[in-house]
Protein backbone atom coordinates (compact mmCIF):
# COMPACT_ATOMS: atom_id res chain seq x y z
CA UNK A 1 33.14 73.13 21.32
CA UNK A 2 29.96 71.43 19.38
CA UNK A 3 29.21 72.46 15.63
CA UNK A 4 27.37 71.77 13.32
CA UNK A 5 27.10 67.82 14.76
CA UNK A 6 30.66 67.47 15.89
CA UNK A 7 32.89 68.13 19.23
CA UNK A 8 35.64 70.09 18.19
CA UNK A 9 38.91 69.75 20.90
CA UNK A 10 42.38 72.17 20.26
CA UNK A 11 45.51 71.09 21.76
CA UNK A 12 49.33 72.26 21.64
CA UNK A 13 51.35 70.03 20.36
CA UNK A 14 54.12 72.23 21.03
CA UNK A 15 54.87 75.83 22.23
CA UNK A 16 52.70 77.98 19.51
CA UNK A 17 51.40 74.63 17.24
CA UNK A 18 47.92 74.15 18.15
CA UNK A 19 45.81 71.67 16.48
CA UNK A 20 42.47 70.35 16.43
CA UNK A 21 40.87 67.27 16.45
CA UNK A 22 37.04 66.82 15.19
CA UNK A 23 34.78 63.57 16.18
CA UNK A 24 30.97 63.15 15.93
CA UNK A 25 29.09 63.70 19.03
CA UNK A 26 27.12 60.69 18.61
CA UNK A 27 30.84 59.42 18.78
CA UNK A 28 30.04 57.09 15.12
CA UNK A 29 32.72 57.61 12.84
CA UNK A 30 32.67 59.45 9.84
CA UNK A 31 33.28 57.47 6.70
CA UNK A 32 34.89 58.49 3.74
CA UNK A 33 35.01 56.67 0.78
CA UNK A 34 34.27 53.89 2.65
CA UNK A 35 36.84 53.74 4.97
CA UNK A 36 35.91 54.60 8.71
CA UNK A 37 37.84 57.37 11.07
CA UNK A 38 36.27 57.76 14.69
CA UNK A 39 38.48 60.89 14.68
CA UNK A 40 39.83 63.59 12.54
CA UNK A 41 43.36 65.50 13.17
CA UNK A 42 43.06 68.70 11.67
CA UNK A 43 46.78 68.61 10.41
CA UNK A 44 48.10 72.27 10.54
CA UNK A 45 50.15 73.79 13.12
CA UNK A 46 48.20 76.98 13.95
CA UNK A 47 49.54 79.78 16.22
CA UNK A 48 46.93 79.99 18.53
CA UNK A 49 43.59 77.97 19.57
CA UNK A 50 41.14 79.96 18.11
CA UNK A 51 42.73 79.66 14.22
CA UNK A 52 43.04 75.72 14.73
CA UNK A 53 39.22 75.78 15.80
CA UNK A 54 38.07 78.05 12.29
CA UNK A 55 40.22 75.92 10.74
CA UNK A 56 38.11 72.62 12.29
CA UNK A 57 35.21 74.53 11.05
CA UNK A 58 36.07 75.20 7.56
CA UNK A 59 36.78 71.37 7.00
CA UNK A 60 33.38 70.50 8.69
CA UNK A 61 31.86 72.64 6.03
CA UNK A 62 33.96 71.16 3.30
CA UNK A 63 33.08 67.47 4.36
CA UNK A 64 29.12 68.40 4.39
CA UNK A 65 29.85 68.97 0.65
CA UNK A 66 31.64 65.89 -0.22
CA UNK A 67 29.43 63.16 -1.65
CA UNK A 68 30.09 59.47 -0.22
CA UNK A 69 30.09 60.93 3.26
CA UNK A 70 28.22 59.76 6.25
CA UNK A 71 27.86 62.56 8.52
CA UNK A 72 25.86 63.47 11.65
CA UNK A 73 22.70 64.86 11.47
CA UNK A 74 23.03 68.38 12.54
């Protein structure tokens, strides 16, 4: 799934823990305070795909707002 500049990928970790697991599509990392992650883990164990993927989305929208953030331009 793409939003809001980033490809957003779910996957069990085990039987009823899915997770998610954010990256920029124009696959440049995101920095943070200056420190680089080509990926994000999205780091609770929700019961189902579709929570760990609002989940993804509510921390996309919460990184937009943090200052000292490079992001992708939507």
């Amino acid at each position: 799934m793409i939003y809001s500049g980033f490809e957003i990928r779910s996957f069990e970790v085990g039987t009823g823990q899915w997770h998610a697991r954010i990256q920029r599509i124009d696959q440049e990392p995101v920095v943070i305070d200056g420190m680089p992650f080509p990926t994000l883990d999205i780091g609770f164990a929700w019961s189902d795909r579709d929570a760990a993927i609002s989940d993804a989305t509510r921390t996309i929208d919460r990184l937009r707002q943090r200052s000292g953030m490079t992001m992708p331009s939507a």
